[in-house]
Protein backbone atom coordinates (compact mmCIF):
# COMPACT_ATOMS: atom_id res chain seq x y z
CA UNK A 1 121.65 25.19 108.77
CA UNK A 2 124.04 24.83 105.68
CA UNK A 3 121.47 25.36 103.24
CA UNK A 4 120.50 28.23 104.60
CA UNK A 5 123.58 29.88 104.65
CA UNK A 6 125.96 32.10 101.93
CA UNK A 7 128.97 33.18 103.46
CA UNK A 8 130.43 36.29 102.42
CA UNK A 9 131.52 36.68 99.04
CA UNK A 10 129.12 34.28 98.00
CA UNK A 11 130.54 31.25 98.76
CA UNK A 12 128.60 28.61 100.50
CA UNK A 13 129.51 27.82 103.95
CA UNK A 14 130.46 23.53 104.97
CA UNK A 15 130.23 23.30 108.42
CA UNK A 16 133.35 21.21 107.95
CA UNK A 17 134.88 22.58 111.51
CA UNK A 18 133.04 21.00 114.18
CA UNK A 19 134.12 21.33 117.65
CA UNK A 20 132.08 19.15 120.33
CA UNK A 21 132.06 19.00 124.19
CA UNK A 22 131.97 15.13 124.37
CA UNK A 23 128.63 15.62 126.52
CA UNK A 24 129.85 18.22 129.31
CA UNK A 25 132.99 16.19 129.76
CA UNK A 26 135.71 18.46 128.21
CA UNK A 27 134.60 22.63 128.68
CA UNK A 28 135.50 24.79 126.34
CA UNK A 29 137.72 26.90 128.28
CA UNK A 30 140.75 28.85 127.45
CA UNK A 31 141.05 28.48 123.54
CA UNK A 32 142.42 31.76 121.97
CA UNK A 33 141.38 33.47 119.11
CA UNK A 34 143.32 35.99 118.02
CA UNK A 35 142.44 39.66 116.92
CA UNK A 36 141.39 40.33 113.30
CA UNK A 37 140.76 36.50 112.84
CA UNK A 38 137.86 35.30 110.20
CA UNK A 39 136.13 32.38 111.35
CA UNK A 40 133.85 30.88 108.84
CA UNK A 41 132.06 27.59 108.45
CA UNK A 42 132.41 26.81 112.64
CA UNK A 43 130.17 24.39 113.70
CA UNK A 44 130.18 24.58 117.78
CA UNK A 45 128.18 21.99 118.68
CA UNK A 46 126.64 21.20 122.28
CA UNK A 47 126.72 17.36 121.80
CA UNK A 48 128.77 14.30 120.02
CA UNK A 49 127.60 12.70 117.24
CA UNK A 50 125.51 9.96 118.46
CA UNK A 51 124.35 11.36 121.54
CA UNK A 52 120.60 11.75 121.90
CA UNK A 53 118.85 15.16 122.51
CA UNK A 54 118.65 14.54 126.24
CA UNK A 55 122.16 13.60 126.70
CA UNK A 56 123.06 17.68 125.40
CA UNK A 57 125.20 19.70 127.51
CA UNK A 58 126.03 23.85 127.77
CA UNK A 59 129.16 24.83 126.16
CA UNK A 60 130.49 27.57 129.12
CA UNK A 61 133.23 29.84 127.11
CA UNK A 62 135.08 30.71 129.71
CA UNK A 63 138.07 32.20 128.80
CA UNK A 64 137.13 31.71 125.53
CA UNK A 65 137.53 35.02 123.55
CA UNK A 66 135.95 36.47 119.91
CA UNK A 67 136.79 39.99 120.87
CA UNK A 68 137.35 41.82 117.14
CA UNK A 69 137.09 38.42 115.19
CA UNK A 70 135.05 38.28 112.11
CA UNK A 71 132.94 34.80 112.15
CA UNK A 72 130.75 34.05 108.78
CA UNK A 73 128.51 31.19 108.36
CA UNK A 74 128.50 29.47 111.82
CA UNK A 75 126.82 27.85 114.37
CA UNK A 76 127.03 27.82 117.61
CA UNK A 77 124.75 25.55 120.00
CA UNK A 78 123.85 25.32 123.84
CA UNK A 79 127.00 27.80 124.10
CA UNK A 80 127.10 30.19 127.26
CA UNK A 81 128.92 33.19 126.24
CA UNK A 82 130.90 34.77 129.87
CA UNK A 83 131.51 38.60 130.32
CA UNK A 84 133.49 40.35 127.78
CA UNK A 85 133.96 37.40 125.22
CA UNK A 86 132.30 38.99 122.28
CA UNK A 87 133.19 42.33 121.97
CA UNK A 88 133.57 44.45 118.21
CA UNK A 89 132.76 40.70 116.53
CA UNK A 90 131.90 41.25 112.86
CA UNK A 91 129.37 38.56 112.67
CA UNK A 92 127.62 37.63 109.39
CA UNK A 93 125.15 34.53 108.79
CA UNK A 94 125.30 33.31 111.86
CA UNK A 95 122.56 30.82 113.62
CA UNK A 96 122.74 30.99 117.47
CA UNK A 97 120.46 28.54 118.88
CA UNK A 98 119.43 27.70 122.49
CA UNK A 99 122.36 30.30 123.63
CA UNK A 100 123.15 32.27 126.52
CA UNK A 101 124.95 35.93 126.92
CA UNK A 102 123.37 37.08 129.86
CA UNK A 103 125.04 40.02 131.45
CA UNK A 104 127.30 39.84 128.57
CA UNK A 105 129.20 42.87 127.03
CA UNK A 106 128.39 42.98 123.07
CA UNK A 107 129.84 46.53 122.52
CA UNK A 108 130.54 47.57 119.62
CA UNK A 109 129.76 44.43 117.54
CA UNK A 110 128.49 44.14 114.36
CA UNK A 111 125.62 41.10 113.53
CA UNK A 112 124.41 41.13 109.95
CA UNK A 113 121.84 37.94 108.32
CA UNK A 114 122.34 36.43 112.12
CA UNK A 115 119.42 34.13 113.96
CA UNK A 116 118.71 33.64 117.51
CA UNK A 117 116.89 31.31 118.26
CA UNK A 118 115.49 30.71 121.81
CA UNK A 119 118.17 32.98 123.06
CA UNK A 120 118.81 34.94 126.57
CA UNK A 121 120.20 38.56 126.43
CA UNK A 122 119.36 39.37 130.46
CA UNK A 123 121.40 42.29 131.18
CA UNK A 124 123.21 42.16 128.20
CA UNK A 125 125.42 45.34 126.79
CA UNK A 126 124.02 45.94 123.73
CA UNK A 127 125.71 49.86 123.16
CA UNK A 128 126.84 50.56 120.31
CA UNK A 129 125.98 47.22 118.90
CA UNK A 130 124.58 47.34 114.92
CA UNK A 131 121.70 44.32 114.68
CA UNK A 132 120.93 44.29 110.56
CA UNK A 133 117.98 41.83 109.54
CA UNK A 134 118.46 39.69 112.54
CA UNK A 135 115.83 37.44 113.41
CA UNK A 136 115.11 37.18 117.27
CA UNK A 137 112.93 33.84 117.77
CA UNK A 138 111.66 33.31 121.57
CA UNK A 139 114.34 34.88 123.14
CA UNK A 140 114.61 36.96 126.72
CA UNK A 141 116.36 40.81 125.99
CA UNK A 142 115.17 41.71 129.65
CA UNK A 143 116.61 44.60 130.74
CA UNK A 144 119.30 44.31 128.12
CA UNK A 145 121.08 47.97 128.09
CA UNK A 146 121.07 50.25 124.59
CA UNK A 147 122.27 53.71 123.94
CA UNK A 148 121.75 55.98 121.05
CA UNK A 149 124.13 53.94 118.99
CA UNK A 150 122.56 50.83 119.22
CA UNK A 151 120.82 49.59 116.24
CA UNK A 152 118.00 46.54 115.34
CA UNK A 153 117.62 48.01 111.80
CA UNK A 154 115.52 45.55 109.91
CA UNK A 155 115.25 43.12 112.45
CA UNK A 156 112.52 40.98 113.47
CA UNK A 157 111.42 39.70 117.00
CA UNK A 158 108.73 37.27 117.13
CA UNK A 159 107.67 34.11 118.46
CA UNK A 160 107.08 35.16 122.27
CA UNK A 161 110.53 37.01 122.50
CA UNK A 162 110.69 39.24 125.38
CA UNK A 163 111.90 43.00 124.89
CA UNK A 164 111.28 43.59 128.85
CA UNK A 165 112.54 47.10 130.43
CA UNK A 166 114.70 48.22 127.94
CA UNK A 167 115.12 51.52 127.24
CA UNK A 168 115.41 51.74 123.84
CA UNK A 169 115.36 55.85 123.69
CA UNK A 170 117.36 57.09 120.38
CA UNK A 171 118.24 53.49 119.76
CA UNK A 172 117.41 52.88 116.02
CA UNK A 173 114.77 50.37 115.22
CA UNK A 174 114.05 51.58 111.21
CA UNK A 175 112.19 48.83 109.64
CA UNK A 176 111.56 46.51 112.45
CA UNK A 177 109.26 43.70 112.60
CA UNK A 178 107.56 42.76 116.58
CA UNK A 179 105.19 39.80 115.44
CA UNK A 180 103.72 38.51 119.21
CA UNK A 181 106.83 39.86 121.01
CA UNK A 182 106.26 40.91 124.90
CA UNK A 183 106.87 44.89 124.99
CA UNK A 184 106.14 44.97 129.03
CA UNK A 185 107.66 47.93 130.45
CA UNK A 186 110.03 49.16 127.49
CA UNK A 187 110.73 53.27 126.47
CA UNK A 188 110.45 53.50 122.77
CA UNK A 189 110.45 57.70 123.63
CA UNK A 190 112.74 58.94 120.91
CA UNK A 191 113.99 56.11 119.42
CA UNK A 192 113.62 55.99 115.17
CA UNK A 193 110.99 53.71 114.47
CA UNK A 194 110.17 54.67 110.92
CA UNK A 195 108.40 51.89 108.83
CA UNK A 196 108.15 49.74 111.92
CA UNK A 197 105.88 47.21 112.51
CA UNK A 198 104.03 45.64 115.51
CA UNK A 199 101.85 42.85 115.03
C-alpha cells in the first residue's frame, strides 16, 4: 500500500505502526483514542508476520473508538468496525480491505483518496457522510441509509459492488463512476447525478 500513498501535506506515509492480533488470540478491544487525535501511517493488520493467508483472523473493535479522529495514510485489514466507533472521522488515504461496518453509524465523517476493497456496509449510517474520490471495489452497501447530506462525489463503485435498496434521493453523486456495480432496487429520484457515469 505504501507506494500508493501521500499523506497529507505531502509527506509519504511508513506504515511504521503496526498493530497485529497474534492470529485471533489477543482482540482488539478497549484501546482509546482520544478526540481530535491524527493518526497517520497505522498499519492494523489481521495477521502476524509469518502467518500464512489461511491462518488470518477478524480484528472485532469493540470498544475500540475513532469518533472525531483524523487518520491519514493507513490500513486497516480483516477489521470489524462495532456500532458507533467511527463517527465525524476525517479520513484521508486510507485502504480498507476485506472490512466490515455493517449496521455501523458513519455520521458525519469525512473520507477523502480512501479504498474499500471487498468491503460490507449492510445497514450502515451513511448521513451526512462526505465520500470524495473513493474507490468502492466488490463491496455490499445493501440497504445502507443516506440523506440529503450524504455525498459519493467523485467516487467510483465497480468490480461487482452492490448498491442494493438504498435510497439515495438528494444524496449527491456529481461525478460518479458505476463500472459493473449491482443497482437492484435503489431510488436515484432527486439525487444530483451530474456528469455521472454507469457502465
Amino acid at each position: 500500500y505504501g507506494g500508493r500513498c501521500s499523506a497529507l501535506g505531502g509527506q509519504t506515509g511508513s506504515f511504521n505502526n503496526v498493530i497485529s492480533n497474534n492470529n485471533g488470540a489477543y482482540p482488539c478491544t478497549g484501546i482509546a483514542v482520544s478526540a481530535n487525535t491524527c493518526i497517520s501511517g497505522l498499519y492494523l493488520a489481521s495477521y502476524a508476520q509469518g502467518l500464512s493467508s489461511n491462518t488470518q483472523q477478524p480484528y472485532i473493535l469493540t470498544g475500540m473508538s475513532f469518533n472525531n479522529v483524523s487518520i491519514a495514510c493507513s490500513v486497516f485489514e480483516q477489521a470489524i468496525f462495532t456500532s458507533d466507533t467511527m463517527q465525524n472521522v476525517n479520513a484521508t488515504s486510507v485502504f480498507f480491505d476485506t472490512c466490515t461496518f455493517d449496521s455501523a453509524n458513519q455520521t458525519g465523517s469525512i473520507f477523502t483518496n480512501c479504498t474499500f476493497t471487498d468491503c460490507s456496509f449492510v445497514n450502515t449510517n451513511f448521513s451526512k457522510v462526505t465520500f470524495t474520490n473513493c474507490s468502492f471495489n466488490n463491496c455490499d452497501l445493501t440497504r445502507a441509509t443516506t440523506d440529503s447530506n450524504t455525498k459519493f462525489n467523485g467516487c467510483s463503485f465497480t468490480d461487482g459492488t452492490k448498491i442494493n435498496h438504498i435510497a439515495l434521493n438528494k444524496s449527491s453523486l456529481a461525478n460518479m463512476t458505476v463500472s459493473g456495480a449491482d443497482l437492484t432496487g435503489t431510488n436515484f429520484k432527486g439525487s444530483n447525478v451530474s456528469h455521472a457515469t454507469f457502465i
